[in-house]
N, C-alpha and C. Protein backbone atom coordinates (compact mmCIF):
# COMPACT_ATOMS: atom_id res chain seq x y z
N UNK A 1 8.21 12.12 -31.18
CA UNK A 1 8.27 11.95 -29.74
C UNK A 1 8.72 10.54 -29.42
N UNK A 2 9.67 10.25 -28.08
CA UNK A 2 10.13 9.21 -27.92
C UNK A 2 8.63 8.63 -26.83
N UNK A 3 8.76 7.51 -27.04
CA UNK A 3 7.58 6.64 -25.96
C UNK A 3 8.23 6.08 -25.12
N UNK A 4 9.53 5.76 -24.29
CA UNK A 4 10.11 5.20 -23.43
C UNK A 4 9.62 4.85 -22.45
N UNK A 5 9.66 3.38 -21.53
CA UNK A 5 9.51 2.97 -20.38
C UNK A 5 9.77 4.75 -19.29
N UNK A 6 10.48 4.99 -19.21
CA UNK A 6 10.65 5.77 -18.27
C UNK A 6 10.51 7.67 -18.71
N UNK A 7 9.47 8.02 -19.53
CA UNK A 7 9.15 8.98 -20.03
C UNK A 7 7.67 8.88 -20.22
N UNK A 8 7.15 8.60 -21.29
CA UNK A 8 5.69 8.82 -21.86
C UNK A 8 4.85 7.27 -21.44
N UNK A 9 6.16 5.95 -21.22
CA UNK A 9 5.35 4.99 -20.54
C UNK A 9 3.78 5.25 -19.22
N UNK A 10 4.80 6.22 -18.34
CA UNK A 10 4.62 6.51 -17.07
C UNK A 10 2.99 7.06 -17.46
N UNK A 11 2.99 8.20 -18.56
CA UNK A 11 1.78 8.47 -18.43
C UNK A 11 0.71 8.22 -19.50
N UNK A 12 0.83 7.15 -20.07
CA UNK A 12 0.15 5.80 -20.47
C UNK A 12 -0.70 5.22 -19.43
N UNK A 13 0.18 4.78 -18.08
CA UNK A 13 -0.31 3.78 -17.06
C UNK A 13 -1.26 4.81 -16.62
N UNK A 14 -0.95 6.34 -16.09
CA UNK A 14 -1.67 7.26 -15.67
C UNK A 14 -2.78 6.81 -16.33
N UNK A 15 -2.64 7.05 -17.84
CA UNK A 15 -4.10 6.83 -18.62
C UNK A 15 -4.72 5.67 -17.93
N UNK A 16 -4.62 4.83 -18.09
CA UNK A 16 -4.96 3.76 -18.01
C UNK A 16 -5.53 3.45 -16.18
N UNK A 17 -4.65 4.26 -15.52
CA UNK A 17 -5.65 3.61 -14.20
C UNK A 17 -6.69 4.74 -14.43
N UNK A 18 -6.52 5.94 -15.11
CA UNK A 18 -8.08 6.90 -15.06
C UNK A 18 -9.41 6.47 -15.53
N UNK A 19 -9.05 5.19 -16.32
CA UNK A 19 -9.86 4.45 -17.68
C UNK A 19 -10.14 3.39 -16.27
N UNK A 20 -9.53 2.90 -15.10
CA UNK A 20 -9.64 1.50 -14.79
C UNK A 20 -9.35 1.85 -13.14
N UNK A 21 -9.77 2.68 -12.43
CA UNK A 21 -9.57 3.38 -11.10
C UNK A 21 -9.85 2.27 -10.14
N UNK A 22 -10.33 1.31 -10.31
CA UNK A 22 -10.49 -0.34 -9.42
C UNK A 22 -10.10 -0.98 -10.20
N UNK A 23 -8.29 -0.90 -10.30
CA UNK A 23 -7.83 -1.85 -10.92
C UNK A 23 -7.46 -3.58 -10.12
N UNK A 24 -8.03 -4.32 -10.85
CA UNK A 24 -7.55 -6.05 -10.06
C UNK A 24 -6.34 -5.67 -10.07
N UNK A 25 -5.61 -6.99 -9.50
CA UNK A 25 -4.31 -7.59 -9.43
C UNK A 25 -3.34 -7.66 -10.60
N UNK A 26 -4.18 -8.48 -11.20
CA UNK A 26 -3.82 -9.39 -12.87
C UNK A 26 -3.67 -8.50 -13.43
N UNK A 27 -4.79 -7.20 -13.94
CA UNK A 27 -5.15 -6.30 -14.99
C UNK A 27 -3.90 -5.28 -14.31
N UNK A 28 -3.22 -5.17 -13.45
CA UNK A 28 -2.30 -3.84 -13.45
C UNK A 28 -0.89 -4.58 -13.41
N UNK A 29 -0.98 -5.67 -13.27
CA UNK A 29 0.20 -6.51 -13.68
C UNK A 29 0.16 -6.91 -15.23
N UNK A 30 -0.85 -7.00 -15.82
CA UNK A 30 -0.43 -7.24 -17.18
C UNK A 30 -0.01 -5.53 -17.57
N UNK A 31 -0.68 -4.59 -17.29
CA UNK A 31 -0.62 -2.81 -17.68
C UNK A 31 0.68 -2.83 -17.28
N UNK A 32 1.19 -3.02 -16.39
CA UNK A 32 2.79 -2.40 -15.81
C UNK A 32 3.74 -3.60 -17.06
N UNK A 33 3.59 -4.63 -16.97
CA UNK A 33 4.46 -5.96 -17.87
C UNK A 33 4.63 -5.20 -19.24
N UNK A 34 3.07 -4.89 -20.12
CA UNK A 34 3.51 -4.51 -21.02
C UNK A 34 4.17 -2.89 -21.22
N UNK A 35 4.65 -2.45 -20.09
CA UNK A 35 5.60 -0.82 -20.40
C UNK A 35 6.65 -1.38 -19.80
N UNK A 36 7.13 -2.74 -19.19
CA UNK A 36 8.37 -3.58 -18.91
C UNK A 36 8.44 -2.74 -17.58
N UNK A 37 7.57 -2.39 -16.85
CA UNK A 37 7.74 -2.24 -15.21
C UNK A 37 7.41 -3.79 -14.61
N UNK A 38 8.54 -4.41 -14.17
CA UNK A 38 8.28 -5.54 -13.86
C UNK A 38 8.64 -5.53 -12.13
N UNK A 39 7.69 -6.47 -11.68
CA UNK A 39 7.32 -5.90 -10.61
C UNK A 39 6.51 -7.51 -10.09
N UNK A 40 6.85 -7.53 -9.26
CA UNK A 40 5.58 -8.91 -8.67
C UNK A 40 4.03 -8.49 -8.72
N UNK A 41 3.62 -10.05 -9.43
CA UNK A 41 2.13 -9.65 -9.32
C UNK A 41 1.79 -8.86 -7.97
N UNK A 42 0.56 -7.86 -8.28
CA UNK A 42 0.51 -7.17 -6.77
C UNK A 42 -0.81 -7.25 -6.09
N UNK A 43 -0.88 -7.22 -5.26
CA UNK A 43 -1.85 -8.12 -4.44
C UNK A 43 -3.32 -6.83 -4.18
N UNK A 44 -4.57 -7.91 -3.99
CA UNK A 44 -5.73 -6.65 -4.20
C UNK A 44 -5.71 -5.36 -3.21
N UNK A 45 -4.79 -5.56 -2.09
CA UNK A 45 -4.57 -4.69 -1.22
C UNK A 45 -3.47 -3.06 -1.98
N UNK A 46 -2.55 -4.06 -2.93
CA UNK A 46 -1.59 -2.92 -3.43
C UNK A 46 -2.78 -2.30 -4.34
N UNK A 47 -3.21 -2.86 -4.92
CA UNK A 47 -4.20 -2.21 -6.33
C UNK A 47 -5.71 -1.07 -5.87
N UNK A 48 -6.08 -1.63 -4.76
CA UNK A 48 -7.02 -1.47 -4.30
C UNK A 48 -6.11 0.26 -3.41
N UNK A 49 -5.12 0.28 -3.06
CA UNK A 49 -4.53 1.34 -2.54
C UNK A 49 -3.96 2.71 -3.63
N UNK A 50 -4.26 2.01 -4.78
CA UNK A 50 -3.63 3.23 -6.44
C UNK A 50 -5.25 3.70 -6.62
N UNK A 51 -6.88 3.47 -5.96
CA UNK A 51 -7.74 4.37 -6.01
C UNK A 51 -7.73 5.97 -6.00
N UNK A 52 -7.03 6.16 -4.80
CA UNK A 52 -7.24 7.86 -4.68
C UNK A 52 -6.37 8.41 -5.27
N UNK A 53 -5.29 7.67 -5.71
CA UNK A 53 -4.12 8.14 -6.60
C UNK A 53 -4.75 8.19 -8.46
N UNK A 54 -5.43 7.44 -8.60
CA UNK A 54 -6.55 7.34 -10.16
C UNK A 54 -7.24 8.76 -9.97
N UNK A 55 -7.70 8.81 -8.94
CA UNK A 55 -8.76 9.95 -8.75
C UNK A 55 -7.84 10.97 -9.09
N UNK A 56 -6.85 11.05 -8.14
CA UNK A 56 -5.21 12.71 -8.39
C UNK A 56 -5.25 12.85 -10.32
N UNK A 57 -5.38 11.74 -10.68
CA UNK A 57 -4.45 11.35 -12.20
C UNK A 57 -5.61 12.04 -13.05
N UNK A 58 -6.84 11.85 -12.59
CA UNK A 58 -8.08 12.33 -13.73
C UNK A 58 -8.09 13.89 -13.73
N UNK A 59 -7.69 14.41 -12.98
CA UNK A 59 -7.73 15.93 -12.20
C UNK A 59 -6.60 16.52 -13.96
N UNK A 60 -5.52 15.95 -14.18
CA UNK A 60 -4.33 16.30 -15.07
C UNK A 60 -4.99 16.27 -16.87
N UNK A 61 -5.36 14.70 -16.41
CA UNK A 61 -6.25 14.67 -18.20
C UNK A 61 -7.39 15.80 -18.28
N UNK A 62 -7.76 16.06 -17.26
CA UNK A 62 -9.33 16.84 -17.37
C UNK A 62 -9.45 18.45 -17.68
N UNK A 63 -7.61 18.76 -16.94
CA UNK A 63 -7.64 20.40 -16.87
C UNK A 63 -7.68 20.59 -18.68
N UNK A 64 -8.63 22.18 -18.36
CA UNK A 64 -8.86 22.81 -19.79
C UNK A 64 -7.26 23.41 -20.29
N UNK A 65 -6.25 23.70 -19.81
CA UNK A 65 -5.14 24.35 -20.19
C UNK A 65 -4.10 23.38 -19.75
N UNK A 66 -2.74 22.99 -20.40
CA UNK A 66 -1.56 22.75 -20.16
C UNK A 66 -1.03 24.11 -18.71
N UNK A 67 -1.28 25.19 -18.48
CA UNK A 67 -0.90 25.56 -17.40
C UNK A 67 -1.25 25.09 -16.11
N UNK A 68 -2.41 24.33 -15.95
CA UNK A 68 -3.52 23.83 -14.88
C UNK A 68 -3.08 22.18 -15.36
N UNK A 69 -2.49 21.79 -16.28
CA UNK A 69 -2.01 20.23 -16.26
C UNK A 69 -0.47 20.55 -15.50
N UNK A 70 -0.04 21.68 -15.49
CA UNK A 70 1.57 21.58 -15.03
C UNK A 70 1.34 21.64 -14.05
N UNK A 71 0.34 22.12 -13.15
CA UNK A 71 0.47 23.04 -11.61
C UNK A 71 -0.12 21.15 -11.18
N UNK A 72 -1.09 20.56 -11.37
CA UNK A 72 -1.74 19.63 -10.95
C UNK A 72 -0.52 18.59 -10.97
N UNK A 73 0.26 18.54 -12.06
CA UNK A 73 1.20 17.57 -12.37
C UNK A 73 2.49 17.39 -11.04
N UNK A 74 2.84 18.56 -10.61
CA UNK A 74 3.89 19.61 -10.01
C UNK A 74 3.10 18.77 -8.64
N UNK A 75 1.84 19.18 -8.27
CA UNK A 75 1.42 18.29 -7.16
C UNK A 75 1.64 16.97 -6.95
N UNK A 76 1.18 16.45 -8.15
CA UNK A 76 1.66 14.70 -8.01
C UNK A 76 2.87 14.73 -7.91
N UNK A 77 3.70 15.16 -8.55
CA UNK A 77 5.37 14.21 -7.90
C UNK A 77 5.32 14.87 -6.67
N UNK A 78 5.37 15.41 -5.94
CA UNK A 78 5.40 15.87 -4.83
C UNK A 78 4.60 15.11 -3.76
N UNK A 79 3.47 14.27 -4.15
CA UNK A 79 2.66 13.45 -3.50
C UNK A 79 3.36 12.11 -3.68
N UNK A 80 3.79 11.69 -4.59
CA UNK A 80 4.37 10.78 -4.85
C UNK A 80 6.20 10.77 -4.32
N UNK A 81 6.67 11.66 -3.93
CA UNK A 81 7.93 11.88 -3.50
C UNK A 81 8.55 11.08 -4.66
N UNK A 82 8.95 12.06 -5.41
CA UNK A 82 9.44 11.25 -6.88
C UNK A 82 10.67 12.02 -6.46
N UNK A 83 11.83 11.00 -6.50
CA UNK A 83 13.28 11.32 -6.12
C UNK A 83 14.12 10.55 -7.67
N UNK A 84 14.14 11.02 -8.57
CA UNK A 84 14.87 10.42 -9.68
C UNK A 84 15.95 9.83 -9.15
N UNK A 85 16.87 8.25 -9.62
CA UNK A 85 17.56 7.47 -9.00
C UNK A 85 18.00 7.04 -10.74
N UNK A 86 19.65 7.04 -10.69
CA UNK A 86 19.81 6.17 -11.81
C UNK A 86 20.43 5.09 -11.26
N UNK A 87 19.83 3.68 -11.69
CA UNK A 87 20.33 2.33 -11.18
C UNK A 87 20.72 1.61 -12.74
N UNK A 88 21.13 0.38 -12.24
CA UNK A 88 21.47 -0.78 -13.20
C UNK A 88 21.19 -1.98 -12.94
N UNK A 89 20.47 -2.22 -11.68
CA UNK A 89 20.38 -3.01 -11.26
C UNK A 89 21.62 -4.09 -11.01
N UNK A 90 22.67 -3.63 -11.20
CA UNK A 90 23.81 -4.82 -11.09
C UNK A 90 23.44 -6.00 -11.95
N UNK A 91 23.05 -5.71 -13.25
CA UNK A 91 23.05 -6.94 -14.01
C UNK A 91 23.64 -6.68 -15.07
N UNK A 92 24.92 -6.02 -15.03
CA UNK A 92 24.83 -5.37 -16.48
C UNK A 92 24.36 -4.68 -17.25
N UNK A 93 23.24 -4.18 -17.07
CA UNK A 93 22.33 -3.28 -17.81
C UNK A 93 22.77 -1.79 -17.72
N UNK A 94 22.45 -1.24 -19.15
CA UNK A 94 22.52 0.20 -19.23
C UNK A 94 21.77 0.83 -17.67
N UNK A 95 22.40 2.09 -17.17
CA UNK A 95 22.36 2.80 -15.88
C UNK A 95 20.54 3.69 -16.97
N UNK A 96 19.60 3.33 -15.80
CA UNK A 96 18.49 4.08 -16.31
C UNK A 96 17.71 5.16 -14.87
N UNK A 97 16.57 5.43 -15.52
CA UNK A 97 15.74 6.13 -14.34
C UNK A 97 15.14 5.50 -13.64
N UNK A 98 15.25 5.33 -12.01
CA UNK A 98 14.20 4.91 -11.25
C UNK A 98 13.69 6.38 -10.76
N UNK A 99 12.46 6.51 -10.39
CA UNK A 99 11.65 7.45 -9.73
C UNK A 99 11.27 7.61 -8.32
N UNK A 100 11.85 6.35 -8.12
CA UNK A 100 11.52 5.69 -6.47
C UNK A 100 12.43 5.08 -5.91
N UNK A 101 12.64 4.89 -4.63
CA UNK A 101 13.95 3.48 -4.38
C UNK A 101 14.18 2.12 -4.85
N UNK A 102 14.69 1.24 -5.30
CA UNK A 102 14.12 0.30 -5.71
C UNK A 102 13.81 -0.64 -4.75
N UNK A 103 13.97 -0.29 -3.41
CA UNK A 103 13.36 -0.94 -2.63
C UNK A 103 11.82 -0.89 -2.63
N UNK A 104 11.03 0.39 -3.05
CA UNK A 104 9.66 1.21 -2.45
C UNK A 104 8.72 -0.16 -3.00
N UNK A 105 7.72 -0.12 -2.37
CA UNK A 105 6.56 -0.95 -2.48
C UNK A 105 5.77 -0.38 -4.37
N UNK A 106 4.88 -1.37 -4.62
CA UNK A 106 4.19 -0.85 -6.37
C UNK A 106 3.91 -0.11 -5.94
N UNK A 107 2.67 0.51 -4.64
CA UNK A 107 1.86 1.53 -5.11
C UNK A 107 3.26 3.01 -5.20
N UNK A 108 3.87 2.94 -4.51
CA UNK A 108 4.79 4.10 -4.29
C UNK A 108 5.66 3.80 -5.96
N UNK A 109 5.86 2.62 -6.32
CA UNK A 109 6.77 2.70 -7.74
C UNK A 109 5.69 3.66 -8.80
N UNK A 110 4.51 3.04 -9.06
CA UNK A 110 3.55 3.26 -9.67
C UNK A 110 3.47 4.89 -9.61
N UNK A 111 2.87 5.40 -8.41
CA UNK A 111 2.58 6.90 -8.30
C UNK A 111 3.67 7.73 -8.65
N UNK A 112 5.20 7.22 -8.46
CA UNK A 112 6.39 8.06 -9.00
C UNK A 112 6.22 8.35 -10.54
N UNK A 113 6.31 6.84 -11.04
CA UNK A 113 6.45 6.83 -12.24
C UNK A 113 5.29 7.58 -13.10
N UNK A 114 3.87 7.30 -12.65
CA UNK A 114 2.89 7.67 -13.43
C UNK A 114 2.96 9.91 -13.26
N UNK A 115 3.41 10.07 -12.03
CA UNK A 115 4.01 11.17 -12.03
C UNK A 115 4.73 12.00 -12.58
N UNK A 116 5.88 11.34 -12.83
CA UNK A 116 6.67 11.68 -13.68
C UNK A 116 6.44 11.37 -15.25
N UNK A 117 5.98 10.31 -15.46
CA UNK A 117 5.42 10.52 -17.30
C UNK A 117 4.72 11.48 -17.84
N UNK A 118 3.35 12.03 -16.78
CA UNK A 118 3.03 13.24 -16.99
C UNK A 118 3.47 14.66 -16.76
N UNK A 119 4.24 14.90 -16.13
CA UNK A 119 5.22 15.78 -15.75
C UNK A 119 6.46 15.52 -17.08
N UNK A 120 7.19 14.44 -17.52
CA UNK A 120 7.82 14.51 -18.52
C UNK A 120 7.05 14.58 -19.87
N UNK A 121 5.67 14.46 -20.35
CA UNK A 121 4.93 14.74 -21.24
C UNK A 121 4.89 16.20 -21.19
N UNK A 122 4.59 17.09 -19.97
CA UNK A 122 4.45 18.39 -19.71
C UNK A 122 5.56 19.01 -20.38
N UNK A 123 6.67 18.45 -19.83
CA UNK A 123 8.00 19.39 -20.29
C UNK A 123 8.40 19.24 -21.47
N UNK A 124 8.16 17.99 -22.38
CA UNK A 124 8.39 18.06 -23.88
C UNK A 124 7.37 19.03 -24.61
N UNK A 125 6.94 19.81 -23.96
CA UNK A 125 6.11 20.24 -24.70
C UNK A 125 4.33 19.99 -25.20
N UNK A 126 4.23 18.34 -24.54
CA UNK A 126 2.76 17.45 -24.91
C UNK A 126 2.04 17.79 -24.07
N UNK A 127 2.05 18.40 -23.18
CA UNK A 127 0.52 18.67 -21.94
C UNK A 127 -0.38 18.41 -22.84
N UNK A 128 -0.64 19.79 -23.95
CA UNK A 128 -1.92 19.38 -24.88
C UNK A 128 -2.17 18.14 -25.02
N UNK A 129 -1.29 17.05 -25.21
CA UNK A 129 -1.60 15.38 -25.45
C UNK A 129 -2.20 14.61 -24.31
N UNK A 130 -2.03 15.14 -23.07
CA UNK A 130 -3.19 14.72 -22.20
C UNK A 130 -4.24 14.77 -22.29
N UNK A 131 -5.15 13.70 -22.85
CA UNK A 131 -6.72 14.66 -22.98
C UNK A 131 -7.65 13.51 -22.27
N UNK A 132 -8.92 13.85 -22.45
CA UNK A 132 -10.06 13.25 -22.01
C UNK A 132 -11.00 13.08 -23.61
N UNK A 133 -11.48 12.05 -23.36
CA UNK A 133 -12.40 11.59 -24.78
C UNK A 133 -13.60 12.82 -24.93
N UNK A 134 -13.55 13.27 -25.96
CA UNK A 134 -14.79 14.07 -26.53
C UNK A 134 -16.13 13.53 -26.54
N UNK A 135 -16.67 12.20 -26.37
CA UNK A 135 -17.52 12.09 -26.85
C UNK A 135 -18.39 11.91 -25.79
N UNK A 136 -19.62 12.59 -25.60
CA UNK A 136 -20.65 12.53 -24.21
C UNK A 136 -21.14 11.62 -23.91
N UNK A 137 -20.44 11.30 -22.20
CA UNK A 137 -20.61 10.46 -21.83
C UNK A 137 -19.45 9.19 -21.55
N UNK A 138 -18.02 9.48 -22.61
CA UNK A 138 -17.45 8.85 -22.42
C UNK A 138 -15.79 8.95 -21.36
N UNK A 139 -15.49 10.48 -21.71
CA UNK A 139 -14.37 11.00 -20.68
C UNK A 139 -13.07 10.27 -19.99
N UNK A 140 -12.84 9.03 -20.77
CA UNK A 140 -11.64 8.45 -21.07
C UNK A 140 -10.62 9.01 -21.04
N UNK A 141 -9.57 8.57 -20.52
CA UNK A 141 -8.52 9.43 -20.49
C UNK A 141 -7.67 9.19 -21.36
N UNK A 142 -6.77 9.97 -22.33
CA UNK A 142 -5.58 9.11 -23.27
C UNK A 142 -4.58 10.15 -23.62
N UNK A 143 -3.30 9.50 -23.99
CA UNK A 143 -2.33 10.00 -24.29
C UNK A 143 -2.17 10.21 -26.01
N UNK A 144 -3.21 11.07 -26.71
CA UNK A 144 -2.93 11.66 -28.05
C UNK A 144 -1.74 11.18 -28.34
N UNK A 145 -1.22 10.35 -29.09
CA UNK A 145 0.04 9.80 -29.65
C UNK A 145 0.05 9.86 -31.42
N UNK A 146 -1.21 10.90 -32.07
CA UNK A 146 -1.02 10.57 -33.24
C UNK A 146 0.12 11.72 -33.69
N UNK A 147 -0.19 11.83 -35.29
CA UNK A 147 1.51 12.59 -35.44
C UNK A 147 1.01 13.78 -35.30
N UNK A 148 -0.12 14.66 -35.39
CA UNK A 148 -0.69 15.77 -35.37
C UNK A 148 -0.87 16.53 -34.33
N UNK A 149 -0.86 15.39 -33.13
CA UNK A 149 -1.66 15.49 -31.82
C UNK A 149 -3.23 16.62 -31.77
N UNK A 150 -4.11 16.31 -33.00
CA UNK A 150 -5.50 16.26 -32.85
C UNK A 150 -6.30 15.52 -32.27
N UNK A 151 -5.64 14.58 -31.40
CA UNK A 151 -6.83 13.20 -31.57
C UNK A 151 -7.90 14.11 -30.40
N UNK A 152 -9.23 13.81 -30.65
CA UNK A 152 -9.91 14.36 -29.39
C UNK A 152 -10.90 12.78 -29.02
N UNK A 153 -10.86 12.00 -29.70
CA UNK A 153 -11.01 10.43 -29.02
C UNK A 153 -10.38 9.64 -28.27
N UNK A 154 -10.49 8.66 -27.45
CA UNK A 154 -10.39 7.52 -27.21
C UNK A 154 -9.94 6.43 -27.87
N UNK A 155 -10.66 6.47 -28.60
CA UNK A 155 -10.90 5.00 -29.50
C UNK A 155 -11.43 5.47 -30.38
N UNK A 156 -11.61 4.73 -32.14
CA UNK A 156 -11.97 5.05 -33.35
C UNK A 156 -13.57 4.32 -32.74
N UNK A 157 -13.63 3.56 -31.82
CA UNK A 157 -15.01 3.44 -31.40
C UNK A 157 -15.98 4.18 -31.49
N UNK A 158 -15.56 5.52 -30.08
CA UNK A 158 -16.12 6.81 -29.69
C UNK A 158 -15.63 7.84 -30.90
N UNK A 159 -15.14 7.75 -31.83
CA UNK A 159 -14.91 8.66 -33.09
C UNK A 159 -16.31 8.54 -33.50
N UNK A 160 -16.48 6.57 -34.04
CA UNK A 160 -17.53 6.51 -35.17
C UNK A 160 -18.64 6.68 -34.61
N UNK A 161 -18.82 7.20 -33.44
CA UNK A 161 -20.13 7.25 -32.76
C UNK A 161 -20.54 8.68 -33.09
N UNK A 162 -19.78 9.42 -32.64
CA UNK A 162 -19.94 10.70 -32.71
C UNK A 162 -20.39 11.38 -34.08
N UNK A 163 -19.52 10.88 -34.95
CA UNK A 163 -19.71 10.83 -36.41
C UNK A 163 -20.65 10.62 -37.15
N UNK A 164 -21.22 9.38 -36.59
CA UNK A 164 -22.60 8.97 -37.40
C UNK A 164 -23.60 9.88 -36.52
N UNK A 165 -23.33 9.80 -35.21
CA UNK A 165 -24.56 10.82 -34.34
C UNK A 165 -25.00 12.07 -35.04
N UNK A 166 -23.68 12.63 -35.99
CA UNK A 166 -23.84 14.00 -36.68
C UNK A 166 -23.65 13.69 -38.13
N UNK A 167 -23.73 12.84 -38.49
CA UNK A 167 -24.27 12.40 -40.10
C UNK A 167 -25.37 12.45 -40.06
N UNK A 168 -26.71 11.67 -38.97
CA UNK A 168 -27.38 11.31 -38.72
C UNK A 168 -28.39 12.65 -38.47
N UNK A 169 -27.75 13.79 -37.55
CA UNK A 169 -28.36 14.79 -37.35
C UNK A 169 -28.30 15.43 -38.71
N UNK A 170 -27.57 15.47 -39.47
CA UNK A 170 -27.40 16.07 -40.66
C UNK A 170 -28.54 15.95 -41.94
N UNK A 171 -28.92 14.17 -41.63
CA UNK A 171 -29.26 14.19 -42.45
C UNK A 171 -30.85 14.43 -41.85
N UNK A 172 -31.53 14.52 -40.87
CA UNK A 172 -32.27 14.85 -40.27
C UNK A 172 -32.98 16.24 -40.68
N UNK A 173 -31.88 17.31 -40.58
CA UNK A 173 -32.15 18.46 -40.53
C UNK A 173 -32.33 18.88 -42.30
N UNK A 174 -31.44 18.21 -43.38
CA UNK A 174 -31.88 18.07 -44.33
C UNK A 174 -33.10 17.75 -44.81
N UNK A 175 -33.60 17.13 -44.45
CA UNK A 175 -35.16 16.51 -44.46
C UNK A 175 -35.86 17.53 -44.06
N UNK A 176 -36.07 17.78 -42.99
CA UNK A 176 -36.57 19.29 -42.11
C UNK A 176 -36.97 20.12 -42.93
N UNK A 177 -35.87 20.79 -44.07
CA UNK A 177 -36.09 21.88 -44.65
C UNK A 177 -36.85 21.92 -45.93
């Protein structure tokens, strides 16, 4: 699978505001910098306005089926008025995807794009790679990127937790008998 700024980037950030739904200023300007959405730092008013749009985004990681991630997905660009645009910005640069005008304000860049990454995860085939963390209590959102696409964690954090929780019961019930 390709990871591109303008493909599986998009729903990375998704992840990431589901993980961080009161995102600061700083923290969604460094998140957008490193997928090279560059963008002016954005002010607590822009960040503070991608809330109910975090909330839309958890609805996609959470559904039990890829058919209920497409229909939810299908809503967001549509909320997001995602109008695909190929620009170059007039700098020379290879002609790429914008999702938005490049005039539109972050929160409207943001909701296109994070729209469309999950919606372009959908259509390669990855819905299944949308998931939510397995481990109770933790419900993280992430983009399964291993080569198998098994991951049902988060983090090897919430893996080793789970793991020892049921080593632990294991060895419990051994004793027991």
């Amino acid at each position: 699978m390709q990871f591109n700024t303008y493909t599986y980037a998009g729903a990375h950030i998704a992840a990431w505001l589901v993980a961080h739904p009161s995102p600061g200023p700083a923290d969604l300007a460094e998140v957008l910098a490193s997928y090279d959405v560059h963008h002016p730092v954005p002010t607590a008013a822009q960040a503070r306005s991608l809330r109910p749009w975090a909330r839309r985004l958890t609805g996609v990681f959470a559904a039990p089926a890829v058919a209920a991630k497409a229909e939810l997905a299908d809503a967001l660009l549509q909320a997001a008025d995602c109008r695909p645009r190929l620009i170059s910005h007039g700098l020379g640069q290879p002609f790429h995807l914008h999702y938005v005008a490049e005039d539109a304000g972050l929160p409207a860049r943001v909701m296109a794009l994070t729209a469309a990454g999950i919606a372009n995860a959908i259509d390669d085939g990855a819905g299944h790679r949308l998931r939510v963390c397995s481990r109770d209590g933790c419900g993280a959102a992430f983009v399964d990127i291993s080569r198998n696409g098994r991951r049902h964690f988060c983090s090897v954090r919430c893996a080793n937790q789970v793991n020892v929780a049921n080593h632990r019961l294991r060895q419990r019930q051994a004793r027991a008998r």
